[in-house]
PDB file of N, CA and C in Angstrom:
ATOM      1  N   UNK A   1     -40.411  66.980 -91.528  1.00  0.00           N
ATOM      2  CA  UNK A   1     -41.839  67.202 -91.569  1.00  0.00           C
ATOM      3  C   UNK A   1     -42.161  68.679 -91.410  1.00  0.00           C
ATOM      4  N   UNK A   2     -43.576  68.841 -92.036  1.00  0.00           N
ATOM      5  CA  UNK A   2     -43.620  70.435 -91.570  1.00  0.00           C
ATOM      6  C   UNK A   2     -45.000  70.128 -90.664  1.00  0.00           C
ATOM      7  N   UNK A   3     -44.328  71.952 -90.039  1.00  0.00           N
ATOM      8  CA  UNK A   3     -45.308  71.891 -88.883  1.00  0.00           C
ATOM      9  C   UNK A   3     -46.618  71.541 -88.458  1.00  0.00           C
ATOM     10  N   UNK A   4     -47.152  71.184 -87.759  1.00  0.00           N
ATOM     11  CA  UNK A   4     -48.449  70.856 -87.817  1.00  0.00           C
ATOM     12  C   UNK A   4     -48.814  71.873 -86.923  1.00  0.00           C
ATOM     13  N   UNK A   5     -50.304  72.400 -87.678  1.00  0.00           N
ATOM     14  CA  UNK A   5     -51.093  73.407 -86.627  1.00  0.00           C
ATOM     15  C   UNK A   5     -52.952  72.115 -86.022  1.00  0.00           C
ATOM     16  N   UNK A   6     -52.845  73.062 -84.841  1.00  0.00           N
ATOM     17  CA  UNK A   6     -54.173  71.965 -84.323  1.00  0.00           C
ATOM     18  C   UNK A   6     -54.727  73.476 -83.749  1.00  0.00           C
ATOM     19  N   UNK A   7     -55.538  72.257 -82.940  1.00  0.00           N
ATOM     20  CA  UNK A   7     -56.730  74.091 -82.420  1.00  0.00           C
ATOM     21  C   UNK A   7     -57.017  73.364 -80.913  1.00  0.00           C
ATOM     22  N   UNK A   8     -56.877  73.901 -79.918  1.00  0.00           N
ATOM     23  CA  UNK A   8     -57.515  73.688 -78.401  1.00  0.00           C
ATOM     24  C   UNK A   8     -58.450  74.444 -77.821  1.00  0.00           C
ATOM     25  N   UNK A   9     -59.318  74.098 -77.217  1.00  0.00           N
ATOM     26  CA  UNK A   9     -60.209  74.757 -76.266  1.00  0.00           C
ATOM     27  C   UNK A   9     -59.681  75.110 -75.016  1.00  0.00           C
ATOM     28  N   UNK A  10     -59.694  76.645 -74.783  1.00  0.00           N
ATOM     29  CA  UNK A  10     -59.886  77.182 -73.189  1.00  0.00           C
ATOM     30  C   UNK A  10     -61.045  77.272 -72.917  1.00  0.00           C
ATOM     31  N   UNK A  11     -61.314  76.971 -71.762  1.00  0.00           N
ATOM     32  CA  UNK A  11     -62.194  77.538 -70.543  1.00  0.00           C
ATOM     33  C   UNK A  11     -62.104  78.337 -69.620  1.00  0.00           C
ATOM     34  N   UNK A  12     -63.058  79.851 -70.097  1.00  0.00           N
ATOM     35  CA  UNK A  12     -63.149  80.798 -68.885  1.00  0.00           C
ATOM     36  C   UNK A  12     -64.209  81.050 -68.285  1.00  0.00           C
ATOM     37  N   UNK A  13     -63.926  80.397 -67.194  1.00  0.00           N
ATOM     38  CA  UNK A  13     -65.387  80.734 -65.665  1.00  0.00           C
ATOM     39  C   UNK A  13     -65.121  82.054 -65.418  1.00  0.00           C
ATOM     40  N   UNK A  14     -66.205  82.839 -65.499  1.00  0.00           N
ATOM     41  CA  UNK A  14     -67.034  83.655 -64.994  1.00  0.00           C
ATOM     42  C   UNK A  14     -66.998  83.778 -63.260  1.00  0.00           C
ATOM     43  N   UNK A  15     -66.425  83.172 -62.595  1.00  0.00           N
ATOM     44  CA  UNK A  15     -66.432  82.908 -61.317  1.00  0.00           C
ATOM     45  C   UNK A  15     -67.981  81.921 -61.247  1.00  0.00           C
ATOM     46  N   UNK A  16     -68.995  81.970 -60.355  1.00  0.00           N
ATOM     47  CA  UNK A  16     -70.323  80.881 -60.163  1.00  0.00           C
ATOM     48  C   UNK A  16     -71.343  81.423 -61.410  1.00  0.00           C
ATOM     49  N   UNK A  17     -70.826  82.276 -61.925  1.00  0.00           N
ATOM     50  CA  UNK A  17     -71.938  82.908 -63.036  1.00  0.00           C
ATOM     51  C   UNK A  17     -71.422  82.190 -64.396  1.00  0.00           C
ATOM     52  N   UNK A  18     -72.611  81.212 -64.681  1.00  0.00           N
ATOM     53  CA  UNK A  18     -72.078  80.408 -66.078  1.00  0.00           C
ATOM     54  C   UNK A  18     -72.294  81.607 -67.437  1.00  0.00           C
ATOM     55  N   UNK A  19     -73.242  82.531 -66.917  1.00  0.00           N
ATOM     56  CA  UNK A  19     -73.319  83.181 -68.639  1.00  0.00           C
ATOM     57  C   UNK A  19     -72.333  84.388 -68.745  1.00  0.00           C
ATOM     58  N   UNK A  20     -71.207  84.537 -67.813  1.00  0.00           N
ATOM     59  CA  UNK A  20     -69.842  85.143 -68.059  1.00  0.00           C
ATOM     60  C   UNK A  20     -68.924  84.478 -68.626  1.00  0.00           C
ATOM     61  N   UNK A  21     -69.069  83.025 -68.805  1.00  0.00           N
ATOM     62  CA  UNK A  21     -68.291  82.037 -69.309  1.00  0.00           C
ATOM     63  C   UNK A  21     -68.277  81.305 -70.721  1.00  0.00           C
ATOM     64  N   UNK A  22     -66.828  81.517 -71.226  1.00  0.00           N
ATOM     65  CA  UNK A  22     -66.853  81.534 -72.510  1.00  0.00           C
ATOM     66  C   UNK A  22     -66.000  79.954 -72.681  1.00  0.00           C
ATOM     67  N   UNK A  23     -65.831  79.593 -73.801  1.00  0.00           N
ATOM     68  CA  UNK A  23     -65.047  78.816 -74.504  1.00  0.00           C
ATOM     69  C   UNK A  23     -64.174  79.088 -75.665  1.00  0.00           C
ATOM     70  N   UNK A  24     -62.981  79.288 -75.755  1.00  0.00           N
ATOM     71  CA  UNK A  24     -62.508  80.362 -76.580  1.00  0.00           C
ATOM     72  C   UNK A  24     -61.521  79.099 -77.344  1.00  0.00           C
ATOM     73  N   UNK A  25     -61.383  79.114 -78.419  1.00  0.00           N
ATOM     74  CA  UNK A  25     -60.271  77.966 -79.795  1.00  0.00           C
ATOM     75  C   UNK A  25     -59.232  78.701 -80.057  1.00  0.00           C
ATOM     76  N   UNK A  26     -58.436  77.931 -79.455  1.00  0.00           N
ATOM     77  CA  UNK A  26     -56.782  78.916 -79.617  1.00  0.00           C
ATOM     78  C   UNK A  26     -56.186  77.848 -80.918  1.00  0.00           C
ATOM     79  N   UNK A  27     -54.786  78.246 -81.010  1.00  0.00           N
ATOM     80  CA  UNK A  27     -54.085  77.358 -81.982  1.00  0.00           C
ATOM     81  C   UNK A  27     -52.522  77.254 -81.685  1.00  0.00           C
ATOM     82  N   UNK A  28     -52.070  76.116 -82.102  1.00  0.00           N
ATOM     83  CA  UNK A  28     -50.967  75.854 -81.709  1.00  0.00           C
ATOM     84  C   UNK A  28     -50.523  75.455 -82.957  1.00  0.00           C
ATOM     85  N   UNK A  29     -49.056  75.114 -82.742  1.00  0.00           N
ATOM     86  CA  UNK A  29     -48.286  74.786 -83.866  1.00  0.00           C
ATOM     87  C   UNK A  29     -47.512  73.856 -83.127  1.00  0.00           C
ATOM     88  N   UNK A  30     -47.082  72.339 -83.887  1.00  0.00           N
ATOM     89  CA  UNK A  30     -46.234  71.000 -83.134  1.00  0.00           C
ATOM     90  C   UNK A  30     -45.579  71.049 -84.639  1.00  0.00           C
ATOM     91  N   UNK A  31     -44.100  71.299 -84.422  1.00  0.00           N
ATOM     92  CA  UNK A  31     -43.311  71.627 -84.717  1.00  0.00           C
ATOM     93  C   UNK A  31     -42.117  69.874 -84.565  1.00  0.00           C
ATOM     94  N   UNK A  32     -42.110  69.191 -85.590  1.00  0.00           N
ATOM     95  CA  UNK A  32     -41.954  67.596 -84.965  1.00  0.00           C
ATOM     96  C   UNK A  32     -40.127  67.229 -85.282  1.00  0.00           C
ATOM     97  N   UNK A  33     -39.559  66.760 -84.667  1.00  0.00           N
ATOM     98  CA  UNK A  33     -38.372  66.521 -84.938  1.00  0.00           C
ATOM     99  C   UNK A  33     -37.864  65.348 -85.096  1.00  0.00           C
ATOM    100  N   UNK A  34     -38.899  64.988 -84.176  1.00  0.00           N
ATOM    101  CA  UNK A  34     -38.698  63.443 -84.216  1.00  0.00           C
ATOM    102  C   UNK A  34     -39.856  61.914 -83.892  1.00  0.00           C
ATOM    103  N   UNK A  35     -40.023  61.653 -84.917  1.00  0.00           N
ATOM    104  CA  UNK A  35     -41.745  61.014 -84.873  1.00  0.00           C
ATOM    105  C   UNK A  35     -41.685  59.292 -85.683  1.00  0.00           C
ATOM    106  N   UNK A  36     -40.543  59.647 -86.117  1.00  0.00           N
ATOM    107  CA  UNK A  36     -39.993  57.677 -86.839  1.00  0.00           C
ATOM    108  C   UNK A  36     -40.462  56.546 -85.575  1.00  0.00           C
ATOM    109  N   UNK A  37     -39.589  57.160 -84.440  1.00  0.00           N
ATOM    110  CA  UNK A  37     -39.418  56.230 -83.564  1.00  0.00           C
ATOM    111  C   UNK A  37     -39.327  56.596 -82.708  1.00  0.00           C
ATOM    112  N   UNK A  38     -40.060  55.770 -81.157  1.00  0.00           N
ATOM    113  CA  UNK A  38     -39.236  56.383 -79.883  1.00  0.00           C
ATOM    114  C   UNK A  38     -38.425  56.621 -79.537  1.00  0.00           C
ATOM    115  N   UNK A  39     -37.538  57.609 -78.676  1.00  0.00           N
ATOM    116  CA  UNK A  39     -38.980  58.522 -77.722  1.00  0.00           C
ATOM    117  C   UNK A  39     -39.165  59.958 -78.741  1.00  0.00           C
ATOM    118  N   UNK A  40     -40.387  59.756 -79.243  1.00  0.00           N
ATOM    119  CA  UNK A  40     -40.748  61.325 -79.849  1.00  0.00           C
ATOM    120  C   UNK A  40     -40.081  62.340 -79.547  1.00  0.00           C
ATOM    121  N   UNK A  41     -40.221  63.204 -80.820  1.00  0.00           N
ATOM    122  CA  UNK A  41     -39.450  64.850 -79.971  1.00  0.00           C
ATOM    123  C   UNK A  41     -39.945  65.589 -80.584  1.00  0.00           C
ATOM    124  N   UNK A  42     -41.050  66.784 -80.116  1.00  0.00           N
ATOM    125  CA  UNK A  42     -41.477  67.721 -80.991  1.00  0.00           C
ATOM    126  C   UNK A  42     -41.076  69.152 -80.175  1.00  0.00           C
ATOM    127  N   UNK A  43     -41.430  70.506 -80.319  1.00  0.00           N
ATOM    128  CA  UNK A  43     -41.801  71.500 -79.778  1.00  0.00           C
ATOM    129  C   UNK A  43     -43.131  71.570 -80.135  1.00  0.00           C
ATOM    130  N   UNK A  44     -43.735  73.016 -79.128  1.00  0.00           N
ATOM    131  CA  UNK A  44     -45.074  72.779 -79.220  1.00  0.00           C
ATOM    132  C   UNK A  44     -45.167  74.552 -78.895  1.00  0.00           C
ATOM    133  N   UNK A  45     -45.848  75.091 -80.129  1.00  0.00           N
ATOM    134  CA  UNK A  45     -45.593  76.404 -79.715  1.00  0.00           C
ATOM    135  C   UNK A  45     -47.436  76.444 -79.686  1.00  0.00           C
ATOM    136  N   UNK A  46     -47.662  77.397 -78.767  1.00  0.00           N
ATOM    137  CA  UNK A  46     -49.141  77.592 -78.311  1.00  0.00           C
ATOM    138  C   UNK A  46     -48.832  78.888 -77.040  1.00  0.00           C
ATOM    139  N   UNK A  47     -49.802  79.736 -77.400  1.00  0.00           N
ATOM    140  CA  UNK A  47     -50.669  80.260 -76.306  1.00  0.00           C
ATOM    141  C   UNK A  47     -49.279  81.879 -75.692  1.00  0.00           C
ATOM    142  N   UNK A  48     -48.262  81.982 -76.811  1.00  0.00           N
ATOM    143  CA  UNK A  48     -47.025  82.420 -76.715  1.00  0.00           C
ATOM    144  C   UNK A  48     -45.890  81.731 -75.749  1.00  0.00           C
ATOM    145  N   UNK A  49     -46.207  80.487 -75.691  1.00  0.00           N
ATOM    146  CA  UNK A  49     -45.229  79.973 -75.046  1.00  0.00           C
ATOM    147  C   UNK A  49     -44.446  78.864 -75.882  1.00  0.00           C
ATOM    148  N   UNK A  50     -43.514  78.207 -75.711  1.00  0.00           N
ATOM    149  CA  UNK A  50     -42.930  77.438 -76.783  1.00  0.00           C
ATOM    150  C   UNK A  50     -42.333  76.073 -75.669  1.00  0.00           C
ATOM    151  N   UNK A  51     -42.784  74.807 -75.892  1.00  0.00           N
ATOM    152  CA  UNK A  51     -42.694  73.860 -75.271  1.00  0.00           C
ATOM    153  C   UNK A  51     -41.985  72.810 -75.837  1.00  0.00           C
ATOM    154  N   UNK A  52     -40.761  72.181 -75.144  1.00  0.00           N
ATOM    155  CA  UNK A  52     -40.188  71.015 -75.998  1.00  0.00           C
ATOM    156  C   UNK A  52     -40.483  69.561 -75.361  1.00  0.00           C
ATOM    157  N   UNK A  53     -41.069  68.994 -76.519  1.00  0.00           N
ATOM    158  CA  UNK A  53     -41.502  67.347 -75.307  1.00  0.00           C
ATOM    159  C   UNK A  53     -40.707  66.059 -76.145  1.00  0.00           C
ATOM    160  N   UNK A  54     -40.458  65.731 -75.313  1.00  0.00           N
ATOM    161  CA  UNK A  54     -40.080  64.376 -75.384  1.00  0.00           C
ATOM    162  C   UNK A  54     -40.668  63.319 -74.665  1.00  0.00           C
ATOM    163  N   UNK A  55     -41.407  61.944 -75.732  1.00  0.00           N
ATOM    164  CA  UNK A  55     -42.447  61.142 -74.791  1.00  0.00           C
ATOM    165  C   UNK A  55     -42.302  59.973 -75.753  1.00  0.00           C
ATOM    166  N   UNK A  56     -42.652  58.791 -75.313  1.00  0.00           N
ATOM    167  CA  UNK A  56     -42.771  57.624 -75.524  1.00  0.00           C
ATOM    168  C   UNK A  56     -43.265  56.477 -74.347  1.00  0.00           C
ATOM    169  N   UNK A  57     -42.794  55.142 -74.806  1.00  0.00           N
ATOM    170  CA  UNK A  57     -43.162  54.233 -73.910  1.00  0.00           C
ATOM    171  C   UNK A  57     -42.121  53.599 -72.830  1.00  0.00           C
ATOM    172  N   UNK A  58     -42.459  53.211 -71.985  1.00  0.00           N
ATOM    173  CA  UNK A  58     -41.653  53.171 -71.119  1.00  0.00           C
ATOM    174  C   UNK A  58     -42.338  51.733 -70.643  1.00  0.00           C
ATOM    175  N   UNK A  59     -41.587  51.048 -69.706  1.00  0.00           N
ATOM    176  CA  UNK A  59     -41.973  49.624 -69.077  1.00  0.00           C
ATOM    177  C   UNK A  59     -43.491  49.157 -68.906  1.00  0.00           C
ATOM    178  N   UNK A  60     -44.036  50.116 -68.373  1.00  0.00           N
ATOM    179  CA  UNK A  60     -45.472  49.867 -67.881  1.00  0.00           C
ATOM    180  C   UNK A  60     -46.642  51.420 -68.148  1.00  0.00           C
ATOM    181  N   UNK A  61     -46.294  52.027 -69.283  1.00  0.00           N
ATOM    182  CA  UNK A  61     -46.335  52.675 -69.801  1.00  0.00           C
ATOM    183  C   UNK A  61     -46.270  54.157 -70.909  1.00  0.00           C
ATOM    184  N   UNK A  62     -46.920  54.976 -70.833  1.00  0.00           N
ATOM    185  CA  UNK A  62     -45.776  56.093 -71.860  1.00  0.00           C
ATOM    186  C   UNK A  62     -45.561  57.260 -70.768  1.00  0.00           C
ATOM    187  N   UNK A  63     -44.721  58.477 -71.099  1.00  0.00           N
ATOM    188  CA  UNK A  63     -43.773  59.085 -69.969  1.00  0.00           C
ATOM    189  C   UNK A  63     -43.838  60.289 -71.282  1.00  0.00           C
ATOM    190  N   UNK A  64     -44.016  61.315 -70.172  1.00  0.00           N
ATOM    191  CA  UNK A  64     -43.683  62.959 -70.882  1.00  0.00           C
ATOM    192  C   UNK A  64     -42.451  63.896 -69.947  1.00  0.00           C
ATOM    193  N   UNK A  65     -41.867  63.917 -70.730  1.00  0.00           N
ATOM    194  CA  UNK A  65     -40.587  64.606 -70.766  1.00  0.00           C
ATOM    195  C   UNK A  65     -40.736  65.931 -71.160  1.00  0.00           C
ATOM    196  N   UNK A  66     -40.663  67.235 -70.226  1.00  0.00           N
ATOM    197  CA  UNK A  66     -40.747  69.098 -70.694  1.00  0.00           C
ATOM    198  C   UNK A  66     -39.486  69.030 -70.549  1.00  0.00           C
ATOM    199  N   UNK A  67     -38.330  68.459 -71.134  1.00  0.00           N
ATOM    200  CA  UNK A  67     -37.006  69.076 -69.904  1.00  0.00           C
ATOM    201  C   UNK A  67     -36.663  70.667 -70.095  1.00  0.00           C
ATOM    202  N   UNK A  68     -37.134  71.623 -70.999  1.00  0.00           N
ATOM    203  CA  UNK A  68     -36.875  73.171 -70.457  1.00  0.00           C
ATOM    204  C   UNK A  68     -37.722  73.531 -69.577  1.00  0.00           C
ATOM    205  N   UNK A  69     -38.479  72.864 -68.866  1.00  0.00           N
ATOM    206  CA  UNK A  69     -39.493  73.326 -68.270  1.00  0.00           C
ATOM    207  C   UNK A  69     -39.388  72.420 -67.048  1.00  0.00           C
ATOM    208  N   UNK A  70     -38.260  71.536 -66.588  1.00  0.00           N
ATOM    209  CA  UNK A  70     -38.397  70.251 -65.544  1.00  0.00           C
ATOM    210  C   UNK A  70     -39.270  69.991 -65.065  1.00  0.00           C
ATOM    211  N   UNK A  71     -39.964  68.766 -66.195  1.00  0.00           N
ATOM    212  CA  UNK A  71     -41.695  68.611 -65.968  1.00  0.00           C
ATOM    213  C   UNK A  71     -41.472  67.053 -66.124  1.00  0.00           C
ATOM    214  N   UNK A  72     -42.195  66.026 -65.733  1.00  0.00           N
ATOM    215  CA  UNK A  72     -42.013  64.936 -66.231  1.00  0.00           C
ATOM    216  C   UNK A  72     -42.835  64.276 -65.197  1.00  0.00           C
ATOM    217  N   UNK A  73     -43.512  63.582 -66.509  1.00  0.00           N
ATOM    218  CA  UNK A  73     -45.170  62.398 -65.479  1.00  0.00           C
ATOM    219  C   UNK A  73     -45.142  60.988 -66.442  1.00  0.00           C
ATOM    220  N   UNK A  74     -46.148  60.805 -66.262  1.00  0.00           N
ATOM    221  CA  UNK A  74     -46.408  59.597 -66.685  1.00  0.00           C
ATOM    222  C   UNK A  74     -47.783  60.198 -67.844  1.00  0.00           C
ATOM    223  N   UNK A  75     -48.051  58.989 -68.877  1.00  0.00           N
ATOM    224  CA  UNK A  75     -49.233  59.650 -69.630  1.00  0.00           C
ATOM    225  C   UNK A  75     -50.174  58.586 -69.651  1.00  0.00           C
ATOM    226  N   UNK A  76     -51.520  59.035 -69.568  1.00  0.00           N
ATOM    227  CA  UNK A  76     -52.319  57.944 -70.628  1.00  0.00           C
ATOM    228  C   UNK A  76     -52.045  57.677 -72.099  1.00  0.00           C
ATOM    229  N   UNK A  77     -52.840  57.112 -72.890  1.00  0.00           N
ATOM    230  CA  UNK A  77     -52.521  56.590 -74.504  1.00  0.00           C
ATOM    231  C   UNK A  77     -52.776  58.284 -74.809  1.00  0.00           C
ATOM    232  N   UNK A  78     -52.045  58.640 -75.708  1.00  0.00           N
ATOM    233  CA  UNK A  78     -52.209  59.897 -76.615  1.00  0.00           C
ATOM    234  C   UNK A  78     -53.369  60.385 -76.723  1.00  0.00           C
ATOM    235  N   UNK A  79     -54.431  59.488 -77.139  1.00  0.00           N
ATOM    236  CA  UNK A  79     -55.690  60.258 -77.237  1.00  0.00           C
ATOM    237  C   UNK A  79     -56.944  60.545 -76.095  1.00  0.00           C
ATOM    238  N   UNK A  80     -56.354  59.796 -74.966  1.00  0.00           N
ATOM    239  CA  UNK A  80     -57.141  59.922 -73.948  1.00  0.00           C
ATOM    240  C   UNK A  80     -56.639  61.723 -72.858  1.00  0.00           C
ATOM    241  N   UNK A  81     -57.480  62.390 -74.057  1.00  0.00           N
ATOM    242  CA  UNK A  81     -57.001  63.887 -73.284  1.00  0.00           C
ATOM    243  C   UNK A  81     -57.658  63.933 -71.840  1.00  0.00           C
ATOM    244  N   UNK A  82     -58.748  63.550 -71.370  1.00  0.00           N
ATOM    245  CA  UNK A  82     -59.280  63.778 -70.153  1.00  0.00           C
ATOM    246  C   UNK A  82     -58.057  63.138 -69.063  1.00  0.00           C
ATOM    247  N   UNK A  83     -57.566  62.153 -69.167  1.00  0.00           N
ATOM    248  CA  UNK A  83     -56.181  61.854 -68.365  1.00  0.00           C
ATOM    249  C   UNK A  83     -55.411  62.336 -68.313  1.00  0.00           C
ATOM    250  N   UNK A  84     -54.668  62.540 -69.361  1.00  0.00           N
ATOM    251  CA  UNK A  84     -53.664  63.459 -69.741  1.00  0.00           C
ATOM    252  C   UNK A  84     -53.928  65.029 -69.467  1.00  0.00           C
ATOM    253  N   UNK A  85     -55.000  65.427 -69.291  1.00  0.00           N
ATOM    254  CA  UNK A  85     -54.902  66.558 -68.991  1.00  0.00           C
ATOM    255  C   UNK A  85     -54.702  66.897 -67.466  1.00  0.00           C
ATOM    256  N   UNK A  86     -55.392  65.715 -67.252  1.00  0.00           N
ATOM    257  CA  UNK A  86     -55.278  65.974 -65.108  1.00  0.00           C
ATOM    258  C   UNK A  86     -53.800  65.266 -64.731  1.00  0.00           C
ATOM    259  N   UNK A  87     -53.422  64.321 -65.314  1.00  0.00           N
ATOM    260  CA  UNK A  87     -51.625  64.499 -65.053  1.00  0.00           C
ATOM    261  C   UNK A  87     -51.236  65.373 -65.270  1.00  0.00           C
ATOM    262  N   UNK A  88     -51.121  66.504 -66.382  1.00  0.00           N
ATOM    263  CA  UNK A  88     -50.764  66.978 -66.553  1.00  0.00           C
ATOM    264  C   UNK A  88     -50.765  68.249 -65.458  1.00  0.00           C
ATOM    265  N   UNK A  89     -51.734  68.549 -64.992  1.00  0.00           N
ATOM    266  CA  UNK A  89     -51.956  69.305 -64.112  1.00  0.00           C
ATOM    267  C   UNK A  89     -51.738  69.134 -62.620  1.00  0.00           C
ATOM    268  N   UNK A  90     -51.332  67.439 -62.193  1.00  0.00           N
ATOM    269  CA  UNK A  90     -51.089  67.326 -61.362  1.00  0.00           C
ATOM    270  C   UNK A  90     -49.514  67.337 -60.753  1.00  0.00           C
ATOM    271  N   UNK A  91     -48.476  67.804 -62.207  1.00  0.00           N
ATOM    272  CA  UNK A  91     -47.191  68.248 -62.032  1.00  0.00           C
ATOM    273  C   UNK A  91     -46.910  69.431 -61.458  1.00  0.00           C
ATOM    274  N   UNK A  92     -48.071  70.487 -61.460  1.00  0.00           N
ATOM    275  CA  UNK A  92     -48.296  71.719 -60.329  1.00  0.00           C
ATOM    276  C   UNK A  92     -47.334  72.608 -60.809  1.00  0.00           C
ATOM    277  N   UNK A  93     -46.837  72.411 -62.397  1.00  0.00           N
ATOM    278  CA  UNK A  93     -46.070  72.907 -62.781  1.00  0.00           C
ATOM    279  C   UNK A  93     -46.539  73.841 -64.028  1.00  0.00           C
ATOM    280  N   UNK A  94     -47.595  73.765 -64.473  1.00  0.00           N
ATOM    281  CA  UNK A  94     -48.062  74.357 -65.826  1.00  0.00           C
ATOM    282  C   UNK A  94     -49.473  74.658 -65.368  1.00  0.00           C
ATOM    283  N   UNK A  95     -49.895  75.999 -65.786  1.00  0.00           N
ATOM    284  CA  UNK A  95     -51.013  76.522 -65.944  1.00  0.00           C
ATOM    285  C   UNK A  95     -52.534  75.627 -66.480  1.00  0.00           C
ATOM    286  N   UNK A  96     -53.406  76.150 -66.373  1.00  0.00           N
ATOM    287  CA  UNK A  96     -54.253  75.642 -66.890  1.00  0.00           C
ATOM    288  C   UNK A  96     -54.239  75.709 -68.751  1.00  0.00           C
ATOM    289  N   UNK A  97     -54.269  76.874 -69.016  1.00  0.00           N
ATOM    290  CA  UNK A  97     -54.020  76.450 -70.415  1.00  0.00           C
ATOM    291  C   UNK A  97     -53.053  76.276 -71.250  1.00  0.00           C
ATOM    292  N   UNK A  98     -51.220  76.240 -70.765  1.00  0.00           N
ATOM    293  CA  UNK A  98     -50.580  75.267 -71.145  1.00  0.00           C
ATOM    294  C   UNK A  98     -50.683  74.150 -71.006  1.00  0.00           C
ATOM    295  N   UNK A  99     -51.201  73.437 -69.999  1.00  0.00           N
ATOM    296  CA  UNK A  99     -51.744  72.126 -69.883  1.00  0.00           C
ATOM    297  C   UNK A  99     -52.658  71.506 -71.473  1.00  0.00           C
ATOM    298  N   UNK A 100     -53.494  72.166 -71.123  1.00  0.00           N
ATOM    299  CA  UNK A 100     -54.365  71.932 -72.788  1.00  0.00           C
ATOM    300  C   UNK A 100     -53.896  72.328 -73.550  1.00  0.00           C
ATOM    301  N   UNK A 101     -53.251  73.128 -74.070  1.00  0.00           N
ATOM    302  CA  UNK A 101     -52.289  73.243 -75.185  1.00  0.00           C
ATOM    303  C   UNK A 101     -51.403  71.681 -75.642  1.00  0.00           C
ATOM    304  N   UNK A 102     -50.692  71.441 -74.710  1.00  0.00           N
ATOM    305  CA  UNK A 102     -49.977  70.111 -74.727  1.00  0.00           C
ATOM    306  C   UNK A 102     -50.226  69.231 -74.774  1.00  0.00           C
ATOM    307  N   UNK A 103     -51.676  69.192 -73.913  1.00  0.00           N
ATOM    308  CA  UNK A 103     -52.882  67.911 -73.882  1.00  0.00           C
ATOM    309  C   UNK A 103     -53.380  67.573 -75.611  1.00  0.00           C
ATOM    310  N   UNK A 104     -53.697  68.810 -76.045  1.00  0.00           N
ATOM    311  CA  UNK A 104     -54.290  68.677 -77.204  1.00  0.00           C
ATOM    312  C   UNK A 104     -53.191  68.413 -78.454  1.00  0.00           C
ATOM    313  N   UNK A 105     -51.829  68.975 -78.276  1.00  0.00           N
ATOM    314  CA  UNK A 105     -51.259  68.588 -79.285  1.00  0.00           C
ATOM    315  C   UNK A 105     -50.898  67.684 -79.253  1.00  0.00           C
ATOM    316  N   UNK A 106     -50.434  66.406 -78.036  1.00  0.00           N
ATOM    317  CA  UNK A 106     -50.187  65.225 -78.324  1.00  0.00           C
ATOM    318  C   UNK A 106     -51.651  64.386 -78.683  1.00  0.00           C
ATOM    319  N   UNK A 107     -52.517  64.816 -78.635  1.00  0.00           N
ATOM    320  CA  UNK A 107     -53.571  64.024 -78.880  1.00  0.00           C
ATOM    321  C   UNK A 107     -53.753  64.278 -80.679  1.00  0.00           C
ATOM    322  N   UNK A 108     -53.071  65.304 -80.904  1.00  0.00           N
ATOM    323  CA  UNK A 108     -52.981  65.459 -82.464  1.00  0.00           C
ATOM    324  C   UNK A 108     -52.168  64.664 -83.005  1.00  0.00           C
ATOM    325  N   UNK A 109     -50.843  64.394 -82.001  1.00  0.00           N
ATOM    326  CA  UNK A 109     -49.435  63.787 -82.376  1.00  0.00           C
ATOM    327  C   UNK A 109     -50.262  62.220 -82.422  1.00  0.00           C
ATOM    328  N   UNK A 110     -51.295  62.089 -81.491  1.00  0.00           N
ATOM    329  CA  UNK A 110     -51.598  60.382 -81.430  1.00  0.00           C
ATOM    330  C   UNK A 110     -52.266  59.778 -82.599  1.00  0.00           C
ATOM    331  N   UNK A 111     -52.911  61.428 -82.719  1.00  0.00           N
ATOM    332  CA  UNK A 111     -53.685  60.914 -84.705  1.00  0.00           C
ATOM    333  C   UNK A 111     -53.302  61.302 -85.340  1.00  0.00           C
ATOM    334  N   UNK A 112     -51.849  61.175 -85.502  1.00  0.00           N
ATOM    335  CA  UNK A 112     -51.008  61.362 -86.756  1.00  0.00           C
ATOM    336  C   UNK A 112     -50.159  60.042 -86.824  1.00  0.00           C
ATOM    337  N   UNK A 113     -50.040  59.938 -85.574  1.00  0.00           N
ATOM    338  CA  UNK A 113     -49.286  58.615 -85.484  1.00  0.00           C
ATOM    339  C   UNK A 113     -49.716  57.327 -85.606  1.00  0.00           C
ATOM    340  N   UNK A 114     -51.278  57.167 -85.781  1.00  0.00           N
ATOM    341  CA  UNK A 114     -52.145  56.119 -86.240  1.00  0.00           C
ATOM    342  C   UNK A 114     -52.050  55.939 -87.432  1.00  0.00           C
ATOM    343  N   UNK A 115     -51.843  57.034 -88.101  1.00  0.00           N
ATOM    344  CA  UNK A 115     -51.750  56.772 -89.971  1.00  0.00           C
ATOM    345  C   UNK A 115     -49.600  56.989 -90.738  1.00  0.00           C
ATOM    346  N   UNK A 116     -49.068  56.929 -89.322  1.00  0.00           N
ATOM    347  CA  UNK A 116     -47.927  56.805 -90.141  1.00  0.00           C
ATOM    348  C   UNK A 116     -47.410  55.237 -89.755  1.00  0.00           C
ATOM    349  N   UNK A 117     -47.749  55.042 -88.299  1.00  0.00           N
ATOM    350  CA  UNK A 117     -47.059  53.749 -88.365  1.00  0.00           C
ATOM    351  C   UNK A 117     -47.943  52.474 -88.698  1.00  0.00           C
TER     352      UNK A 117
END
């Protein structure tokens, strides 16, 4: 497959002053290796960082795998980014906007994966 590019939103507070605060559309690239079948395997390049995930379903639900990054949670369904983004953040392991970077490209990976399988 070739790469797929998507687009994410950052958020920058101003500190308590909302009209210092912007919303800025970055872009990423999901780079897919493996998308036939579980457990997925893409990279995920965004934000100058380059991320390798591995995720699928698991017993009682789906599971994200960073292993260059020894990261690993549990997920909501692909497209539910508001979950996925606060797991994601609750691994205390990734920034705020690698978090959304990753958030957003599997939520790209989830609507891609509605029209292949």
């Amino acid at each position: 497959m070739e790469p797929i590019l998507y687009w994410y939103p950052v958020y920058y507070l101003n500190g308590e002053e909302p009209y210092g605060s912007a919303v800025v559309r970055k872009s990423g690239r999901i780079i897919p290796f493996q998308l036939k079948k579980e457990p997925y395997e893409v990279d995920v390049e965004a934000g100058g960082n380059s991320f390798h995930l591995v995720f699928g379903h698991k017993t009682d639900g789906l599971f994200l795998c960073v292993p260059d990054r020894n990261i690993g949670c549990e997920l909501s369904e692909l497209l539910n980014r508001d979950q996925n983004m606060n797991l994601l953040m609750d691994t205390e392991c990734l920034g705020y906007e690698d978090a959304a970077a990753i958030t957003w490209a599997l939520y790209s990976i989830g609507s891609l994966l509605r029209f292949i399988h």
